[in-house]
Protein backbone atom coordinates (compact mmCIF):
# COMPACT_ATOMS: atom_id res chain seq x y z
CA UNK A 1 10.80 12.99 3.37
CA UNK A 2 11.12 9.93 5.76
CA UNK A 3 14.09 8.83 3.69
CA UNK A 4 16.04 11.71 5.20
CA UNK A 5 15.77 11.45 8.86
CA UNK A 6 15.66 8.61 11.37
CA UNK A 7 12.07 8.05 12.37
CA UNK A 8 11.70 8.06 16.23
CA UNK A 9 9.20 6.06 17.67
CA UNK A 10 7.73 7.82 20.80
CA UNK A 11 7.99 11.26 19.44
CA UNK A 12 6.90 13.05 16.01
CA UNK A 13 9.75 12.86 13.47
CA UNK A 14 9.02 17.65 13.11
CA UNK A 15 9.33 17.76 17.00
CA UNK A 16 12.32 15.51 17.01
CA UNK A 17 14.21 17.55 14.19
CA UNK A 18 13.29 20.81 15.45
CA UNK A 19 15.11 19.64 18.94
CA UNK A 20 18.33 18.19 16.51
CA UNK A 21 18.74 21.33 14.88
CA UNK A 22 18.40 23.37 17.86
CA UNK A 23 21.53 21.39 19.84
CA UNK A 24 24.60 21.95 19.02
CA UNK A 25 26.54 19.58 17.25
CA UNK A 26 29.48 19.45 20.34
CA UNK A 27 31.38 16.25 19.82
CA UNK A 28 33.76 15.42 22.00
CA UNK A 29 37.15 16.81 20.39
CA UNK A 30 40.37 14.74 22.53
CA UNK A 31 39.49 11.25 23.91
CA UNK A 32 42.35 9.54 22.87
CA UNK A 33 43.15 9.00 27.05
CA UNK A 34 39.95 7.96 27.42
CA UNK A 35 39.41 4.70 30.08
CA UNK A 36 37.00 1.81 28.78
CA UNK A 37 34.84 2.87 31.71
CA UNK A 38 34.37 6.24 30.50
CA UNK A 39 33.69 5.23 26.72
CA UNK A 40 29.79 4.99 25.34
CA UNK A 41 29.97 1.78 24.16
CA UNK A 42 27.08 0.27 21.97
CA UNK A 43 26.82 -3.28 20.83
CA UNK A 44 25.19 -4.18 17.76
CA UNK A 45 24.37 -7.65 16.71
CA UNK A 46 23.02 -8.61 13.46
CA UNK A 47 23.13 -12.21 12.07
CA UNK A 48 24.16 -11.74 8.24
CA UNK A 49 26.93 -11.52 6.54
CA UNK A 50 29.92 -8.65 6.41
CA UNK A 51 29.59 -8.32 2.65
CA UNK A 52 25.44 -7.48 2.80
CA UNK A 53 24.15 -4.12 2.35
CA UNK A 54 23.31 -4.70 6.33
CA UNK A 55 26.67 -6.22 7.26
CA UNK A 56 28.38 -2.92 5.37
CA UNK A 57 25.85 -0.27 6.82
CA UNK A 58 26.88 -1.67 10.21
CA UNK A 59 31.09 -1.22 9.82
CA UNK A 60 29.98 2.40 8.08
CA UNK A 61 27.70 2.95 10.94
CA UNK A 62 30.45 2.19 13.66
CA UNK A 63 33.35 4.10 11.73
CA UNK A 64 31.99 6.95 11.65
CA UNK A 65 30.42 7.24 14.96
CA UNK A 66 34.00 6.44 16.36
CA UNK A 67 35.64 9.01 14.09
CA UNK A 68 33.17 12.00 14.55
CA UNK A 69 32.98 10.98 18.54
CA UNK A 70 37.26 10.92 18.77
CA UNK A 71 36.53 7.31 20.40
CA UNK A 72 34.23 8.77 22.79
CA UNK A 73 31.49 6.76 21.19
CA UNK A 74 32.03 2.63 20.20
CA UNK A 75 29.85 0.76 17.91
CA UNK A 76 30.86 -2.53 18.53
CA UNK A 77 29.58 -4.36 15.81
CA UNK A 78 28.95 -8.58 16.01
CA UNK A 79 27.93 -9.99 12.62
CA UNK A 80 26.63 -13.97 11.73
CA UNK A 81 24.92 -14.47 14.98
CA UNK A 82 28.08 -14.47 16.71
CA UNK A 83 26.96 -13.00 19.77
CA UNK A 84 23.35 -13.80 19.62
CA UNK A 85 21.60 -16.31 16.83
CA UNK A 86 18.52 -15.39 15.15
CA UNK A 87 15.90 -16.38 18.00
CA UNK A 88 18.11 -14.49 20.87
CA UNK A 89 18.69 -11.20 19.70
CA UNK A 90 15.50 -10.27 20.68
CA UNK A 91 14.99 -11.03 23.95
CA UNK A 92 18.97 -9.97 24.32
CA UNK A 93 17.63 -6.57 23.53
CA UNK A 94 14.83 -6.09 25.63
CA UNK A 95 17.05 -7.40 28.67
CA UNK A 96 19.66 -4.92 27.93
CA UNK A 97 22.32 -7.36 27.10
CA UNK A 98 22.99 -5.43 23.92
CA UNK A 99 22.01 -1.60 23.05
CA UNK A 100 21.49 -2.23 19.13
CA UNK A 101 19.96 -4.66 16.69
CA UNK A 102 18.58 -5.04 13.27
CA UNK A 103 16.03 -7.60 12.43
CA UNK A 104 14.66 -8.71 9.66
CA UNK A 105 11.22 -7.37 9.72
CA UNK A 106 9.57 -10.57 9.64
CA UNK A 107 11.21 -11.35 13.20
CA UNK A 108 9.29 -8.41 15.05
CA UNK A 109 5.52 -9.81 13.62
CA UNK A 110 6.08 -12.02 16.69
CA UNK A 111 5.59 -8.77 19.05
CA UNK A 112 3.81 -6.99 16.73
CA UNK A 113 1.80 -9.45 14.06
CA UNK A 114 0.61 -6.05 12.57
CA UNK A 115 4.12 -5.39 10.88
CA UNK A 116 3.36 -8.61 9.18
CA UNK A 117 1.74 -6.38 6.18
CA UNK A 118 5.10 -5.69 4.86
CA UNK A 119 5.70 -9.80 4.38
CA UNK A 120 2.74 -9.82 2.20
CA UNK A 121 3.25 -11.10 -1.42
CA UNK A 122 3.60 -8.98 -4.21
CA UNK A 123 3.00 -5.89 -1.33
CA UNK A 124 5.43 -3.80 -3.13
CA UNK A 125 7.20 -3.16 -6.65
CA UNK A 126 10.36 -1.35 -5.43
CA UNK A 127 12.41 -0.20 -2.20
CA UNK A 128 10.42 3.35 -2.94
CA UNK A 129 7.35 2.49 -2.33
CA UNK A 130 8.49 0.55 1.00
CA UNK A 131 9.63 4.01 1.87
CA UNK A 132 6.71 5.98 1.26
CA UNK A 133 4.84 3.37 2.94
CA UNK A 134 6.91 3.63 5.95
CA UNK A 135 6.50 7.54 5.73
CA UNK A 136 3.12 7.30 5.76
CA UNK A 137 0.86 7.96 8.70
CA UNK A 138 -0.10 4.49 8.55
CA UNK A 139 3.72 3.42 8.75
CA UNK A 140 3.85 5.92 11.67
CA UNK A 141 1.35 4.01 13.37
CA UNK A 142 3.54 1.20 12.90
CA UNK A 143 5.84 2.41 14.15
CA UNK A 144 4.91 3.71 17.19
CA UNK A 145 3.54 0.18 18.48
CA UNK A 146 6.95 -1.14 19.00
CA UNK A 147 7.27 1.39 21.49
CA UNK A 148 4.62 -0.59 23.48
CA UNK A 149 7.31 -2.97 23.46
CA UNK A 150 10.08 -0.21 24.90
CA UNK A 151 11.87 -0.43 21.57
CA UNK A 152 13.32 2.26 19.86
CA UNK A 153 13.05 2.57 15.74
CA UNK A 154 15.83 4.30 14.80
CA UNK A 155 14.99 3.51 11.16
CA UNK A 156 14.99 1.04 8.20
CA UNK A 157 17.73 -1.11 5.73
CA UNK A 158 17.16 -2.36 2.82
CA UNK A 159 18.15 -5.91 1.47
CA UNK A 160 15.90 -6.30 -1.39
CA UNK A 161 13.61 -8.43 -2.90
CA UNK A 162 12.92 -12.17 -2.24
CA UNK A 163 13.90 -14.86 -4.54
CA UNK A 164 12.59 -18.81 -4.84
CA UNK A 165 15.38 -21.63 -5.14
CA UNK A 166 14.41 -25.25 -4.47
CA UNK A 167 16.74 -28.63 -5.20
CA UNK A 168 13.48 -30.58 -6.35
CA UNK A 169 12.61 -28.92 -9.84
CA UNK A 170 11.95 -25.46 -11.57
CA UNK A 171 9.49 -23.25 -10.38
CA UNK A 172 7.52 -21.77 -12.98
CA UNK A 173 4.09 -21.39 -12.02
CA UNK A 174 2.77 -20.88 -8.65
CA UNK A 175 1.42 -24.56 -9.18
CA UNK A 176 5.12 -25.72 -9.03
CA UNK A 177 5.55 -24.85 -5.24
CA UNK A 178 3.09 -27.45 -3.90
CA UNK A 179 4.77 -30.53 -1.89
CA UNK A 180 7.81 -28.61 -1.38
CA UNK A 181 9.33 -28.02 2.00
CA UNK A 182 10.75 -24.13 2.23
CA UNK A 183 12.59 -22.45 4.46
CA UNK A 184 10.71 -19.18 6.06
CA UNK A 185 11.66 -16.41 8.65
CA UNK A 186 9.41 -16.41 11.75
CA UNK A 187 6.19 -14.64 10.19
CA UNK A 188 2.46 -16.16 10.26
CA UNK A 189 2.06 -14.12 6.66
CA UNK A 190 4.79 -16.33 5.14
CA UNK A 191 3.57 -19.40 6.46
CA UNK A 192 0.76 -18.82 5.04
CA UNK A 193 2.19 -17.25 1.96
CA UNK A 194 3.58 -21.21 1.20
CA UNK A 195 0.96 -22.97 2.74
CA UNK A 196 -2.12 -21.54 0.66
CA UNK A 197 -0.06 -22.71 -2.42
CA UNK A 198 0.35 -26.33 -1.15
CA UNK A 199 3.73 -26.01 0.15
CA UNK A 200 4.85 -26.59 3.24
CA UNK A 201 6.75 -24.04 5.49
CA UNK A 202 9.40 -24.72 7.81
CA UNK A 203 11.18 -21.63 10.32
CA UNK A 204 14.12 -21.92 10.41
CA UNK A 205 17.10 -19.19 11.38
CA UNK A 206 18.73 -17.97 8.38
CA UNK A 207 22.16 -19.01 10.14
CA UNK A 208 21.35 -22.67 10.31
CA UNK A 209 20.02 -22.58 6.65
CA UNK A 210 22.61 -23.78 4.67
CA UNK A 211 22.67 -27.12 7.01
CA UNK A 212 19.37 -27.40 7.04
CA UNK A 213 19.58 -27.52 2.70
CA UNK A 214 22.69 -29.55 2.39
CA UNK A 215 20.85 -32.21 4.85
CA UNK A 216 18.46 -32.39 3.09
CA UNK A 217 15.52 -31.42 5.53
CA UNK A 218 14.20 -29.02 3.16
CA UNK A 219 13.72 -28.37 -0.62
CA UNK A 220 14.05 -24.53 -1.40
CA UNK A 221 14.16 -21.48 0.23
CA UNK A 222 13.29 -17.49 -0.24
CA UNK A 223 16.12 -14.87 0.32
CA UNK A 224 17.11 -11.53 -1.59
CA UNK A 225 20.19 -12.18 -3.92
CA UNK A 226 22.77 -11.03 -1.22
CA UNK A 227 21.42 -13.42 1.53
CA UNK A 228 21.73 -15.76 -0.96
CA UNK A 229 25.56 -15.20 -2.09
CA UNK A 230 26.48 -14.46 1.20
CA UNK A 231 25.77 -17.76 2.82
CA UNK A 232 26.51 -19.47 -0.53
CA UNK A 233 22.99 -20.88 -1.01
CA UNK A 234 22.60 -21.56 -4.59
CA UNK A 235 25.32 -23.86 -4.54
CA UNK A 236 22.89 -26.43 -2.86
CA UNK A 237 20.24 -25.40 -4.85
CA UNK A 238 19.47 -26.62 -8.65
CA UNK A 239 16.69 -24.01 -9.46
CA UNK A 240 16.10 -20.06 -8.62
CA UNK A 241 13.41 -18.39 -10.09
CA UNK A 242 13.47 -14.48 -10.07
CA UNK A 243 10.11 -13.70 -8.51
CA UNK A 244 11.14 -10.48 -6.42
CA UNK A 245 7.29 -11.72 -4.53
CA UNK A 246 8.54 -9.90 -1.48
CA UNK A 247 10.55 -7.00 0.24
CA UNK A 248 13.26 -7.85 3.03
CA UNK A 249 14.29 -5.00 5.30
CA UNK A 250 15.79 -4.90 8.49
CA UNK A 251 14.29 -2.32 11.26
CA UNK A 252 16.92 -0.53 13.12
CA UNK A 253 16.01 -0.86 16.79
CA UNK A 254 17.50 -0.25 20.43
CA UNK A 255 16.40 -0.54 23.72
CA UNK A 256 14.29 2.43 24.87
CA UNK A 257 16.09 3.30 28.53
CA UNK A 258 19.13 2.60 26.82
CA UNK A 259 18.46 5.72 24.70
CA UNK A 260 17.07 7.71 27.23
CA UNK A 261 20.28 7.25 29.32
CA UNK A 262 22.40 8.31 26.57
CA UNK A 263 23.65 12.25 26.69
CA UNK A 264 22.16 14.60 24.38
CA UNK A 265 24.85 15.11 22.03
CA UNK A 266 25.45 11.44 21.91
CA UNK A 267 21.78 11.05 20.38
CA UNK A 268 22.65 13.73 17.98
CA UNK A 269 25.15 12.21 16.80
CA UNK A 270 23.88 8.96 16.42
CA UNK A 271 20.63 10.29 14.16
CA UNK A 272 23.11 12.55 12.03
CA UNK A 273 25.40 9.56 11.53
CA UNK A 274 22.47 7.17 11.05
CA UNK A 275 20.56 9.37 8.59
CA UNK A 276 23.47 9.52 6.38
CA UNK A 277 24.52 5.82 6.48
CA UNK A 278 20.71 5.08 5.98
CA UNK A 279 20.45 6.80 2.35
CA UNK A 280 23.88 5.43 1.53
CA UNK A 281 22.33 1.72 2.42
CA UNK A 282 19.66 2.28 -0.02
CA UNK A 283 21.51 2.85 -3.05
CA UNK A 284 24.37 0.61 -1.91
CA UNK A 285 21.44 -2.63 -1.45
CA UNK A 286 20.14 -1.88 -5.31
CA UNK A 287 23.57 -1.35 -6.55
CA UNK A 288 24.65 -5.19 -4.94
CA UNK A 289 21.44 -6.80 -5.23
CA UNK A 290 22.22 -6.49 -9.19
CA UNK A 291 25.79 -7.16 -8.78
CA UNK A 292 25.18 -10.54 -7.06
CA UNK A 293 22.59 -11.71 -9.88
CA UNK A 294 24.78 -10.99 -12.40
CA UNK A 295 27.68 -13.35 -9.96
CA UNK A 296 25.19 -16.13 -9.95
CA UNK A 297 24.16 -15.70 -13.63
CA UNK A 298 27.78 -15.81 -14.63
CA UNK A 299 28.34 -18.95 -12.20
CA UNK A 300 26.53 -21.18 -14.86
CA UNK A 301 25.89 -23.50 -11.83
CA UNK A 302 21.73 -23.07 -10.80
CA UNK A 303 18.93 -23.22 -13.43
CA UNK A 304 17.63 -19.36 -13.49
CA UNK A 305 14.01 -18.25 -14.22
CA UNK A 306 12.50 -14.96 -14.91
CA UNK A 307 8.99 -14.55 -14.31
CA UNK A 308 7.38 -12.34 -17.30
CA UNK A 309 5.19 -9.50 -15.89
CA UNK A 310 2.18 -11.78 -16.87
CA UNK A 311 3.30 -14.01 -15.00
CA UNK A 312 3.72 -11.72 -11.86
CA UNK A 313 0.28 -11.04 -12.27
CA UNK A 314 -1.07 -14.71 -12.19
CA UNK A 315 1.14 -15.13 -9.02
CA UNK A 316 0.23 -12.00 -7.25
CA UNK A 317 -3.77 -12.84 -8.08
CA UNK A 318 -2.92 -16.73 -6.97
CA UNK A 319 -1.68 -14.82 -3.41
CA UNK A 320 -4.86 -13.11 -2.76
CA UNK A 321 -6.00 -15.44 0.35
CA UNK A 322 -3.08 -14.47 1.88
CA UNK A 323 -4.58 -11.08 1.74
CA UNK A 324 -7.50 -11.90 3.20
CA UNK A 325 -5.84 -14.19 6.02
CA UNK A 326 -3.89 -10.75 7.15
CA UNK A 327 -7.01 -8.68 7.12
CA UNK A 328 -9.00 -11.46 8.93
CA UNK A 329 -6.76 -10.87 12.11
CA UNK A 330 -5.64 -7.97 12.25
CA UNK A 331 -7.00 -4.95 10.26
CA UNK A 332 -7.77 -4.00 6.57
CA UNK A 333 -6.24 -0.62 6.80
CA UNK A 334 -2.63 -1.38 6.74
CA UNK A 335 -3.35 -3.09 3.26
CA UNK A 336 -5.94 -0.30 2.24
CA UNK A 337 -2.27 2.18 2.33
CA UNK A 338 -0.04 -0.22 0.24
CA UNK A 339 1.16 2.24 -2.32
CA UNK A 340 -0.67 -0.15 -5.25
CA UNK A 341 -3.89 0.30 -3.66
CA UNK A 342 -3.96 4.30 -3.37
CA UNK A 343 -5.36 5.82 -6.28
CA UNK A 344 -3.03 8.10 -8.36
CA UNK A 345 -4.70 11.08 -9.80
């Protein structure tokens, strides 16, 4: 299964494991005298939180490269945009500035609009089906576009599902979002996820978001529970409806010739490592996304409604010309292999 290997973009995920398994797994064993010169360092920039499934992956990540490696090997890991804000880390990346990022999917439909399927509203029940999707030969294809782009997909992270809060009043029905000003990631799909519902979208980076609330420039926002407790975001906010209308995941990407340049067993040891600290993201971004509701239902501070399945239902069919905006520009067969249109016999 794709959920137990590191999908590589510019090379089948059997010809890749068959070359893995074939190395041998020669660490370097004594590099304690090691010079900074003669260290593999890799830098890593993300812009969330430490205490997100992504900011935790990241420290696991780095840990145990640097303990299977004897120091040989340094993730060097930068969290909250410290290094480079949400609009930089890009372009950081394809300059070679840093070796190692992890967007927010959303933040690659810029270079690839395609990968804008996954932003699509009510796209996907659970993290499983994102992974089967992903796994798919249509998620290979995917894939292997940002390579067009000399990235590297080293895999996927999980943050969850989205959630609505707003400051103006409780949302309810999909009627209750028009007028209000929310906050969206950098994605043409979500803009027009809002806008065909009479609100009005706004990008804006996810660092700058709790300014952007407690100023008042916009209403509401839509973030996975963790996003949300991490930057404190509900404590602006008067009303959070539990919608889960959309998956957030984070693609794990680096710079192709930075790969290429890196020795052998140094790329084994990175997919091993990553592989591992990939299915241990998984579990560990269910496992807080319903520790962190329970924190904000116990907080007794932010109005909190569930949407009945019904009521999924009337949302999801209310979202439809988004569906037909996506296949307008770009193609029909990336929502044809959604998981909830293949037919289960």
């Amino acid at each position: 299964m794709w959920r137990k290997r590191i999908t590589i973009s510019f090379v089948s995920v059997l010809i890749l494991i068959l070359l893995v398994s074939c190395q041998e797994t020669d660490y370097p064993t004594d590099n304690e005298q090691l010079s900074h010169e003669e260290q593999i360092v890799i830098r890593f920039s993300h812009v969330v939180g430490e205490n997100t499934p992504k900011g935790m992956a990241a420290i696991r990540f780095a840990e145990l490269v640097k303990e299977r490696s004897n120091g040989h090997v340094e993730i060097q890991v930068f969290p909250n945009g410290v290094l480079y804000k949400d609009g930089e880390e890009m372009n950081a990346l394809l300059r070679g500035d840093i070796q190692m990022i992890a967007p927010a999917i959303s933040k690659i439909t810029t270079l690839v609009p395609e990968w804008s399927v996954m932003d699509l509203p009510y796209a996907f029940k659970n993290a499983d089906e994102v992974h089967t999707y992903i796994d798919s030969k249509t998620g290979q294809i995917l894939m292997n576009k940002l390579s067009e782009h000399n990235l590297l997909s080293m895999g996927i992270w999980d943050s969850g599902f989205k959630q609505l809060s707003n400051s103006i009043r409780p949302i309810e029905e999909i009627k209750d979002l028009k007028g209000l000003r929310m906050r969206i990631m950098p994605s043409d799909i979500l803009a027009e996820q809002f806008s065909s519902v009479g609100a009005f979208p706004r990008r804006i980076d996810f660092n700058t978001v709790f300014n952007q609330l407690q100023k008042g420039h916009v209403d509401g926002q839509e973030n996975t529970f963790t996003n949300i407790t991490s930057k404190n975001l509900h404590s602006l906010q008067d009303y959070l409806t539990v919608s889960n209308h959309g998956y957030l995941g984070y693609l794990l990407l680096m710079n192709n010739n930075h790969w290429n340049a890196l020795p052998k067993d140094v790329q084994t040891l990175l997919i091993e490592t990553l592989a591992e600290v990939q299915a241990w993201q998984w579990q560990l971004a269910k496992d807080l996304s319903t520790e962190r509701l329970q924190e904000i239902e116990a907080c007794d501070c932010i109005d909190i409604n569930y949407l009945t399945e019904q009521e999924v239902q009337k949302w999801e069919s209310a979202f439809d010309p988004v569906y037909q905006f996506y296949t307008e520009r770009y193609s029909e067969k990336y929502i044809e292999a959604l998981p909830k249109n293949q037919v289960h016999h």
